[in-house]
C-alpha atoms as a PDB file:
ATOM      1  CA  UNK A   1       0.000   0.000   0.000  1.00  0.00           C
ATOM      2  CA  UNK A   2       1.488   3.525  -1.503  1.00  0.00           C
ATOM      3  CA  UNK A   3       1.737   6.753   0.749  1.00  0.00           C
ATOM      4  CA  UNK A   4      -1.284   7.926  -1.324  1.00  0.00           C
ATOM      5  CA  UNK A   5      -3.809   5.351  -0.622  1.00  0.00           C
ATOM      6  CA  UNK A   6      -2.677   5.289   2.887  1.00  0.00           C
ATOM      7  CA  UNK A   7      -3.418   9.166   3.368  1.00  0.00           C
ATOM      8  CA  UNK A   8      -6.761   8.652   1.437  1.00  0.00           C
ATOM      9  CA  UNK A   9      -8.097   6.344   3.379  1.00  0.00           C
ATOM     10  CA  UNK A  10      -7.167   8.420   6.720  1.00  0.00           C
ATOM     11  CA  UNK A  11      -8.811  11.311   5.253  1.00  0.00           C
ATOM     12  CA  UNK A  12     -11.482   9.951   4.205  1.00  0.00           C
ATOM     13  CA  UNK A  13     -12.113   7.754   7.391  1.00  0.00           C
ATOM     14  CA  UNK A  14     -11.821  11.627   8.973  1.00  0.00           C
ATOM     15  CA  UNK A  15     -14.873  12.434   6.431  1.00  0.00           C
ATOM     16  CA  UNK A  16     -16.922   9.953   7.772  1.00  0.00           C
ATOM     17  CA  UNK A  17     -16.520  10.976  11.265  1.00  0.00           C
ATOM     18  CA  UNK A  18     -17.338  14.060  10.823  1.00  0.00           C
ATOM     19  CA  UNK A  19     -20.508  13.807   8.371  1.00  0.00           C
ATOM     20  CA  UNK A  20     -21.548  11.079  10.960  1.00  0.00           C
ATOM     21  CA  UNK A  21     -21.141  13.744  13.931  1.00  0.00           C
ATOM     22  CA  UNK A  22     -23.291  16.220  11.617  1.00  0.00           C
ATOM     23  CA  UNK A  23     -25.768  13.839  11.010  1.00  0.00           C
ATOM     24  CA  UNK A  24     -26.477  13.032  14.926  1.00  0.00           C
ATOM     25  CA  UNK A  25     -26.377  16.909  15.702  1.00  0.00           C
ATOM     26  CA  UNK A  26     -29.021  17.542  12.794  1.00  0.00           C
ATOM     27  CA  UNK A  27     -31.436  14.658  14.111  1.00  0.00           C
ATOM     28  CA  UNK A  28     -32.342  16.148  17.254  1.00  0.00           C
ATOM     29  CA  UNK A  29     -34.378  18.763  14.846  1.00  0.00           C
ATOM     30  CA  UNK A  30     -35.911  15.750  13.382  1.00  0.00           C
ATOM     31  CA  UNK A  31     -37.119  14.806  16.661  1.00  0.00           C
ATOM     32  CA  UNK A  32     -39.157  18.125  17.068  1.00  0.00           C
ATOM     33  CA  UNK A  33     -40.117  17.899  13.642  1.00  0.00           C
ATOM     34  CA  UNK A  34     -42.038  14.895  13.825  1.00  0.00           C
ATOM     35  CA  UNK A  35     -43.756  15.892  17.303  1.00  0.00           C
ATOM     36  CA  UNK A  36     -44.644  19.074  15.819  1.00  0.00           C
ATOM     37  CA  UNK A  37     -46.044  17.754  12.698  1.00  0.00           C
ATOM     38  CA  UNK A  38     -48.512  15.518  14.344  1.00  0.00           C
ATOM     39  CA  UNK A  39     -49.061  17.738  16.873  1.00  0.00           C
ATOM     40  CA  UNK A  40     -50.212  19.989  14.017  1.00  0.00           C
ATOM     41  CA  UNK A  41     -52.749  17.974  12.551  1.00  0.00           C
ATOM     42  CA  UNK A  42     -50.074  15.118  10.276  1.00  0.00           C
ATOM     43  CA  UNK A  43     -50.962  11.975  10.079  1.00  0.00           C
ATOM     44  CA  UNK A  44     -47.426   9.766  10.926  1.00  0.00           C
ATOM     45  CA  UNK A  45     -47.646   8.713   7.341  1.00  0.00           C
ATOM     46  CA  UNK A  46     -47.552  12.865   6.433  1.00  0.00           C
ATOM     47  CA  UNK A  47     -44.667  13.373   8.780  1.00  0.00           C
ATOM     48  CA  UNK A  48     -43.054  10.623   7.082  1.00  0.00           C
ATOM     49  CA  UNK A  49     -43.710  11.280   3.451  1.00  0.00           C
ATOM     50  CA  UNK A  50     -43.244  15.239   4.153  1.00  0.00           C
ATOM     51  CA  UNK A  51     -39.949  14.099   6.155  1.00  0.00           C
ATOM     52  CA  UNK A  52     -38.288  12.126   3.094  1.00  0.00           C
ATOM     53  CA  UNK A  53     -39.769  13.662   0.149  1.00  0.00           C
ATOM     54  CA  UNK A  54     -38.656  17.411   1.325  1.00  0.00           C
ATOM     55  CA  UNK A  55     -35.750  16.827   3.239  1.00  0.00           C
ATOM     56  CA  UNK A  56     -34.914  20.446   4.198  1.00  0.00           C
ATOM     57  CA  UNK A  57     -35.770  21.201   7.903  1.00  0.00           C
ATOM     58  CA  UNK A  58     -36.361  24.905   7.531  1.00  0.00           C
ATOM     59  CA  UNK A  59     -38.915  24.518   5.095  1.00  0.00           C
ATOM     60  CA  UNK A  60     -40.599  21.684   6.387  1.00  0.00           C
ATOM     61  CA  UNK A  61     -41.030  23.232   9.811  1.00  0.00           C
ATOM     62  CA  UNK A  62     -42.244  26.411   7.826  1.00  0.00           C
ATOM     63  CA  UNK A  63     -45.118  24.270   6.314  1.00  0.00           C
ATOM     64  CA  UNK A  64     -45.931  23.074   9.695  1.00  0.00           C
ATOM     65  CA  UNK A  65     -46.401  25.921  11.385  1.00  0.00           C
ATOM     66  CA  UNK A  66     -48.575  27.646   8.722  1.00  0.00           C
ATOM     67  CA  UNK A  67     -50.679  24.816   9.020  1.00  0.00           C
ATOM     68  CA  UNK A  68     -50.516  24.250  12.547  1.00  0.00           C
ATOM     69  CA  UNK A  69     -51.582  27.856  13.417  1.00  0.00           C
ATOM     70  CA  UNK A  70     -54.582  27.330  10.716  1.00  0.00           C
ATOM     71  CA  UNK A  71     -53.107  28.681   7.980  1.00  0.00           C
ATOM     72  CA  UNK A  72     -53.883  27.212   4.374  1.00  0.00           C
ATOM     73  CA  UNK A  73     -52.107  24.354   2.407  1.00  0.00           C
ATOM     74  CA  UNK A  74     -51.039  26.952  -0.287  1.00  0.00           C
ATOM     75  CA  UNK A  75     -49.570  29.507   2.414  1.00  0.00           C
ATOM     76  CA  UNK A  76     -47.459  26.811   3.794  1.00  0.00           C
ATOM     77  CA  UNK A  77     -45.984  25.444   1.136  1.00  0.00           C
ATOM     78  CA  UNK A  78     -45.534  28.695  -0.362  1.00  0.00           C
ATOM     79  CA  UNK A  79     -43.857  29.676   2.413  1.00  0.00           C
ATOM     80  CA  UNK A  80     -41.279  26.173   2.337  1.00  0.00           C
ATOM     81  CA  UNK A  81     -40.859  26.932  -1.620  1.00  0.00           C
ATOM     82  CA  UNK A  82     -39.264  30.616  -0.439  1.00  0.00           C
ATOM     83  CA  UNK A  83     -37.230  28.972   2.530  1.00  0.00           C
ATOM     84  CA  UNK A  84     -36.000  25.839   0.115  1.00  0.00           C
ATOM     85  CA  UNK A  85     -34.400  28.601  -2.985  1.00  0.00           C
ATOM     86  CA  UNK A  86     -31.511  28.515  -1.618  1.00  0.00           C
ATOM     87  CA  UNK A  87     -31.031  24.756  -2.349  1.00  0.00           C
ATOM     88  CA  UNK A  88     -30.956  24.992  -5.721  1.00  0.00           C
ATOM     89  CA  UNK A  89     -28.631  28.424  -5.728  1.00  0.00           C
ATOM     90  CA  UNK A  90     -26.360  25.182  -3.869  1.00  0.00           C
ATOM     91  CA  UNK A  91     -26.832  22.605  -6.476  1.00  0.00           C
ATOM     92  CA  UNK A  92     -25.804  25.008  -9.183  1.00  0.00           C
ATOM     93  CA  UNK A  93     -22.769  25.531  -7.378  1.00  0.00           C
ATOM     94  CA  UNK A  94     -21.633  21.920  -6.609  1.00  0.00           C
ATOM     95  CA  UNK A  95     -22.824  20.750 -10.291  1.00  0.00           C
ATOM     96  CA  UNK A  96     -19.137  21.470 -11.669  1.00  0.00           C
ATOM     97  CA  UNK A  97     -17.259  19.972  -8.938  1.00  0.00           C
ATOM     98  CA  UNK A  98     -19.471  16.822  -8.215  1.00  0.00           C
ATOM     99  CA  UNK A  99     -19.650  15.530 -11.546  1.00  0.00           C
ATOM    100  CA  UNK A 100     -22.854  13.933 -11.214  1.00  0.00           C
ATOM    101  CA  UNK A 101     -24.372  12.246 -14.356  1.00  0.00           C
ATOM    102  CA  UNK A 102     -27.785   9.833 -14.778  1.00  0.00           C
ATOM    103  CA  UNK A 103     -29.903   8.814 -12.145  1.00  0.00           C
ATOM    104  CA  UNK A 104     -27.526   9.550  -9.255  1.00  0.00           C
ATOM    105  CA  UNK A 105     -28.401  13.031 -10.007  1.00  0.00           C
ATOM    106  CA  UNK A 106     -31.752  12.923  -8.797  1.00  0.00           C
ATOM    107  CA  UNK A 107     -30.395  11.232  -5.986  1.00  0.00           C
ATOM    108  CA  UNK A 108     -27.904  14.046  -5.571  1.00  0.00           C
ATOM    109  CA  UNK A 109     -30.161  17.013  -6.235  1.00  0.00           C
ATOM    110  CA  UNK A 110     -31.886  15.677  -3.081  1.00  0.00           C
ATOM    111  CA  UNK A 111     -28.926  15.280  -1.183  1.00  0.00           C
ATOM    112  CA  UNK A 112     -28.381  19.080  -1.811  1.00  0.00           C
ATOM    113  CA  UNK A 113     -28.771  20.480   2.320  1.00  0.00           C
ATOM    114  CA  UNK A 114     -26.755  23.261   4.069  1.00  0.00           C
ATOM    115  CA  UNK A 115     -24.875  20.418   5.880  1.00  0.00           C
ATOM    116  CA  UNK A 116     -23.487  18.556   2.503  1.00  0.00           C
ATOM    117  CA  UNK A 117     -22.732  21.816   0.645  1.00  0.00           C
ATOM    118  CA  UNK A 118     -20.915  23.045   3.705  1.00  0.00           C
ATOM    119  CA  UNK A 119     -18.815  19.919   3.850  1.00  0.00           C
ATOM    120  CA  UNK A 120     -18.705  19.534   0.223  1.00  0.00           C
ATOM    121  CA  UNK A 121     -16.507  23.070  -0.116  1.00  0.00           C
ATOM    122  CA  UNK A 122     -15.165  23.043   2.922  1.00  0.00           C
ATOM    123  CA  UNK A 123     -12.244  19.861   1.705  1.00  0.00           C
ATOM    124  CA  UNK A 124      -9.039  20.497   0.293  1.00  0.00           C
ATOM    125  CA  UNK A 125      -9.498  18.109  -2.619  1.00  0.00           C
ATOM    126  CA  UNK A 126     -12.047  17.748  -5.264  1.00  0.00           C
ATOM    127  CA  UNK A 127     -11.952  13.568  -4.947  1.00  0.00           C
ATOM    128  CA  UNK A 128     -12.340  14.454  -1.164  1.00  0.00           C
ATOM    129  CA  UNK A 129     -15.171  16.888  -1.737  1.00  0.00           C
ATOM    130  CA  UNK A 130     -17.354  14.442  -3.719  1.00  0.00           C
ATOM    131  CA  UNK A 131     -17.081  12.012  -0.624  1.00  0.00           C
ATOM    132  CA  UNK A 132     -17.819  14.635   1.900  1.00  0.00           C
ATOM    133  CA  UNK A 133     -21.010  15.475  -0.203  1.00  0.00           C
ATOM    134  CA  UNK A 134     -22.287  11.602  -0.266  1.00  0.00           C
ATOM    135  CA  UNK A 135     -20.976  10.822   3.252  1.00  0.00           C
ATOM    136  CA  UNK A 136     -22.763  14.163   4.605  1.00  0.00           C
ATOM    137  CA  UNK A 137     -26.015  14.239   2.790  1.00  0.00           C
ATOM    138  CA  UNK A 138     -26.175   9.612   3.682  1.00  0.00           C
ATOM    139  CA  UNK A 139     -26.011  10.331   7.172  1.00  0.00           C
ATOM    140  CA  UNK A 140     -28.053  13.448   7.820  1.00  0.00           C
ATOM    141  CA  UNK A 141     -31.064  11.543   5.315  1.00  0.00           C
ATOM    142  CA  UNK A 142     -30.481   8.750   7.833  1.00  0.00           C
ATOM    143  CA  UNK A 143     -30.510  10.354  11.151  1.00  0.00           C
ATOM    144  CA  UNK A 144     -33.318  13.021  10.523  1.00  0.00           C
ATOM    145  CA  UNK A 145     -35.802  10.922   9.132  1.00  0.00           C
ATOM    146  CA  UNK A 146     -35.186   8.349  12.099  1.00  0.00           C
ATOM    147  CA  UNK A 147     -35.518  10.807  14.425  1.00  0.00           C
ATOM    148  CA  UNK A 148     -38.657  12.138  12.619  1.00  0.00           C
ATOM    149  CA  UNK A 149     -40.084   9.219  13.081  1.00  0.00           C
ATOM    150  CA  UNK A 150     -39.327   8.675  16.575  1.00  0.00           C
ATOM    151  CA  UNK A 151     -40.605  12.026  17.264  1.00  0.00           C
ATOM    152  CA  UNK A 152     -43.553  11.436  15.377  1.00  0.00           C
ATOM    153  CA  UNK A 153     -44.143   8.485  17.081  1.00  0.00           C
ATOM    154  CA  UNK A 154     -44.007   9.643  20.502  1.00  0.00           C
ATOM    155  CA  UNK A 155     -46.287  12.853  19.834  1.00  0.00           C
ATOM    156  CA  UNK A 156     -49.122   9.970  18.775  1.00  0.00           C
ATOM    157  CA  UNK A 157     -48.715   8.319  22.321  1.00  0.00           C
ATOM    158  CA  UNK A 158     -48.762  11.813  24.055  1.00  0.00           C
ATOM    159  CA  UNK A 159     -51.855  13.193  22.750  1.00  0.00           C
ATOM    160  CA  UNK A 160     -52.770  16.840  23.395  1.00  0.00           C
ATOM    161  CA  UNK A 161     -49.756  19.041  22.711  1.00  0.00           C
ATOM    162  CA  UNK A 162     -50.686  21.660  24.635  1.00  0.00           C
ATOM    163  CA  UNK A 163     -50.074  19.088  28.022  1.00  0.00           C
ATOM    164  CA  UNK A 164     -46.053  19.289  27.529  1.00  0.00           C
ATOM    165  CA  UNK A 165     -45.832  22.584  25.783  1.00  0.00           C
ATOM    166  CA  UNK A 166     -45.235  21.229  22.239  1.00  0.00           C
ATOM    167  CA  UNK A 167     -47.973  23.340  20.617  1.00  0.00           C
ATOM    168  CA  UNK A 168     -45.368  26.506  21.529  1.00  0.00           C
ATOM    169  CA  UNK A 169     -42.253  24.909  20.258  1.00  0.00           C
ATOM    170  CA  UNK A 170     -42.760  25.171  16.493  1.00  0.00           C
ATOM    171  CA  UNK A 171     -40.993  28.392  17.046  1.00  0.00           C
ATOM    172  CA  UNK A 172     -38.386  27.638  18.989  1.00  0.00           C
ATOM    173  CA  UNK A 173     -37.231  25.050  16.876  1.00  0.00           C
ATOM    174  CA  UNK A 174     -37.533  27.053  13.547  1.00  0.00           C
ATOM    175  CA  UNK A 175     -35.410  29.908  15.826  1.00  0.00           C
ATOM    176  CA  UNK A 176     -32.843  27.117  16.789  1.00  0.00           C
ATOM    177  CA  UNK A 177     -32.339  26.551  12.986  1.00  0.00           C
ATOM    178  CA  UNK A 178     -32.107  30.070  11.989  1.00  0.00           C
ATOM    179  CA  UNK A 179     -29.682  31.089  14.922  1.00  0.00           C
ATOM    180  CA  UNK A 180     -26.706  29.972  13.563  1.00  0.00           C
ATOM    181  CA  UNK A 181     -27.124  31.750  10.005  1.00  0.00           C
ATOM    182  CA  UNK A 182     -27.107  35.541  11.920  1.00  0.00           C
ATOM    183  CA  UNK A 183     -23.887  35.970  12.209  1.00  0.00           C
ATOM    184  CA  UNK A 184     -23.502  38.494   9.639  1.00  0.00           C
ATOM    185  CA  UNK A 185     -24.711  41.923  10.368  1.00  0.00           C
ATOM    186  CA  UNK A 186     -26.603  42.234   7.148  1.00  0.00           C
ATOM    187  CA  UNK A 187     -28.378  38.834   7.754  1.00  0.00           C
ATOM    188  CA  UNK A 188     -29.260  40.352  11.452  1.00  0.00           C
ATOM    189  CA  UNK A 189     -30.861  43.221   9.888  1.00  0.00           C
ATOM    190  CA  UNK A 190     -32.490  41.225   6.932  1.00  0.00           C
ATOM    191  CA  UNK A 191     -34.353  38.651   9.569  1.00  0.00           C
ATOM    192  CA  UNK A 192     -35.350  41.633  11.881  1.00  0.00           C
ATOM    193  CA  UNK A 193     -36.902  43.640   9.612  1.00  0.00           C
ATOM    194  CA  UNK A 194     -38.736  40.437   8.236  1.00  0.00           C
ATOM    195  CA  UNK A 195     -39.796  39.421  11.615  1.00  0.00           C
ATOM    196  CA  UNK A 196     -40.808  43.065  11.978  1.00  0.00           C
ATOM    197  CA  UNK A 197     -43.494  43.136   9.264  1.00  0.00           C
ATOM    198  CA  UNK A 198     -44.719  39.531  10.099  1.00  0.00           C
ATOM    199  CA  UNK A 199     -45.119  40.998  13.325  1.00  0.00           C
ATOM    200  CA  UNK A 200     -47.351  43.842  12.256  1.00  0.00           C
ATOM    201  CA  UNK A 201     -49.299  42.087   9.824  1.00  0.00           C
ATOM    202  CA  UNK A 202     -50.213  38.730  11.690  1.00  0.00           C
ATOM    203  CA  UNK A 203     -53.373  40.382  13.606  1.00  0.00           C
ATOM    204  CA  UNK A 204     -54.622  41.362  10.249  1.00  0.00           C
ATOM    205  CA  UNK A 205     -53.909  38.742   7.444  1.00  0.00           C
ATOM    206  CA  UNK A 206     -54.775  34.563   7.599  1.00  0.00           C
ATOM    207  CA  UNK A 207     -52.348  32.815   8.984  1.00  0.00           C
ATOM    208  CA  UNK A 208     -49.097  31.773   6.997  1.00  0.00           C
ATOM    209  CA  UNK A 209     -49.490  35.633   4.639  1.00  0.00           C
ATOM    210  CA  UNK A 210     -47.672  37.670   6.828  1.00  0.00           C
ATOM    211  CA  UNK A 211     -44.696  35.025   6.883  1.00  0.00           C
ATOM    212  CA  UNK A 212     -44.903  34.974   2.749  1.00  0.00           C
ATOM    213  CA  UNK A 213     -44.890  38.896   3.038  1.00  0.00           C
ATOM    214  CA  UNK A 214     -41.867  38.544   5.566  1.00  0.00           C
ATOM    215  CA  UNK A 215     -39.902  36.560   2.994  1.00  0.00           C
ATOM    216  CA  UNK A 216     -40.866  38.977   0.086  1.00  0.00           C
ATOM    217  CA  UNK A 217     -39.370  41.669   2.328  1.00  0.00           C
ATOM    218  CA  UNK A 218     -36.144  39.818   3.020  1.00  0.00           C
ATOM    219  CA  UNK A 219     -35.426  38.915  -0.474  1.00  0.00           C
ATOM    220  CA  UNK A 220     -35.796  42.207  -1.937  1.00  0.00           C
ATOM    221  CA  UNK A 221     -33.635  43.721   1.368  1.00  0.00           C
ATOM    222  CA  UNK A 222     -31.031  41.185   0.885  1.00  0.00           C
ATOM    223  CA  UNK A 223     -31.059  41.357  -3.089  1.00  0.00           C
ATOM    224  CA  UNK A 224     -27.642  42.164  -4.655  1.00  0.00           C
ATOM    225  CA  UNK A 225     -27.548  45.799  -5.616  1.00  0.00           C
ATOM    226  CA  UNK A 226     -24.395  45.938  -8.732  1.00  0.00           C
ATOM    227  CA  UNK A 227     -22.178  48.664  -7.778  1.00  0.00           C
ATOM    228  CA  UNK A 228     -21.132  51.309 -10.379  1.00  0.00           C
ATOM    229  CA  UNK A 229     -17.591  51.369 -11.248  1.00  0.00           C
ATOM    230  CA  UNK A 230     -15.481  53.946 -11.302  1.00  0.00           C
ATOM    231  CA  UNK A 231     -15.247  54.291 -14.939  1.00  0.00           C
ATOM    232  CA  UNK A 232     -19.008  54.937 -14.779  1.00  0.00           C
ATOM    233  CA  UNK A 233     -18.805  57.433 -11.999  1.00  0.00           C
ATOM    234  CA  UNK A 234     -16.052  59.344 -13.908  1.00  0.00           C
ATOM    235  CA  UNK A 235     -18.083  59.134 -17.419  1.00  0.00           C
ATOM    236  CA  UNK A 236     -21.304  60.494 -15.211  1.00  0.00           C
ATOM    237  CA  UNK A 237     -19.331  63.488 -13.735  1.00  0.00           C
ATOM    238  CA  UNK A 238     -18.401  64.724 -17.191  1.00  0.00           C
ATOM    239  CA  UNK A 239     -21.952  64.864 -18.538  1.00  0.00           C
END
């Protein structure tokens, strides 16, 4: 056995580790996802399917709570469509380096999470990369959907939400998901000014609108504005 395959297989037993370790740490959300969702009206088969088939906790707990605070279907999956975007701004991004062709794209697109893009860029190699990707987006699939069910599970053997408090918690776990993203001072600003107009508008709209109108707000506050260059400046001075 070569130096090379000897350092590959160290790194990428290092990989596995460490998308294993992200995997755990994301399935405690899973837990509160699938008490929340039944709590909120899903039948364990709905937490399930929803679980699987969307695979992106921010959205899915978005849905949820529209629909657990009575909003409609169409507000809360509007509302997971504006929260899920930024998946495919990812997969466009990791197309070049993943190198993904036939059916395992599909697989792949789906795959396409915070976590895996995170640990996808974050390795030194391309080859390395691709397994971070596959390791990351195995394990979190794994561990959040057991732990959805689990959750799910026990919230059907509890019965009334409101007796432990889990009726209250749909926004406490969508906060403990969004926490970690306001680091940035423009992304502090963005959320509070979106929080601000939900705020405002909730006594006044159905449930789930304001939160669509909160989003609208963010995107067009957090929108790209292309800076002028100072060629353009200089030719705008002289006219």
């Amino acid at each position: 056995m070569n130096d090379d395959t000897q350092a590959w297989r160290q790194e990428r037993r290092q990989i596995n580790v460490d998308a294993l370790s992200i995997g755990l740490a994301v399935g405690t959300y899973g837990l509160s996802f699938g008490a929340l969702a039944v709590t909120s009206g899903f039948s364990l088969g709905q937490t399930m399917a929803l679980s699987s088939l969307t695979f992106t906790g921010a959205s899915q707990f978005a849905l949820v709570g529209v629909i657990g605070a009575g909003g409609s279907a169409v507000a809360g999956v509007l509302a997971a469509l504006f929260l899920g975007i930024r998946n495919s701004l990812y997969g466009l991004s990791l197309a070049p380096l993943l190198q993904v062709h036939g059916p395992r794209r599909l697989v792949a697109a789906h795959l396409v999470i915070d976590e895996s893009t995170a640990m996808t860029i974050s390795q030194p190699t391309p080859r390395a990369a691709r397994w971070g990707f596959w390791a990351t987006g195995v394990a979190v699939f794994v561990c959040w959907n057991t732990a959805s069910l689990l959750g799910a599970a026990g919230a059907e053997a509890i019965g009334d939400p409101e007796t432990f408090g889990l009726d209250a918690a749909v926004g406490a776990a969508f906060l403990a998901l969004l926490w970690p993203r306001l680091r940035q001072r423009d992304a502090r600003i963005t959320a509070a000014l979106g929080a601000a107009v939900a705020l405002a508008l909730t006594p006044f709209l159905p449930p789930g609108v304001p939160v669509l109108l909160a989003a609208a707000v963010a995107v067009v506050v957090a929108w790209p504005v292309p800076r002028r260059s100072d060629s353009d400046r200089g030719s705008a001075g002289t006219t």
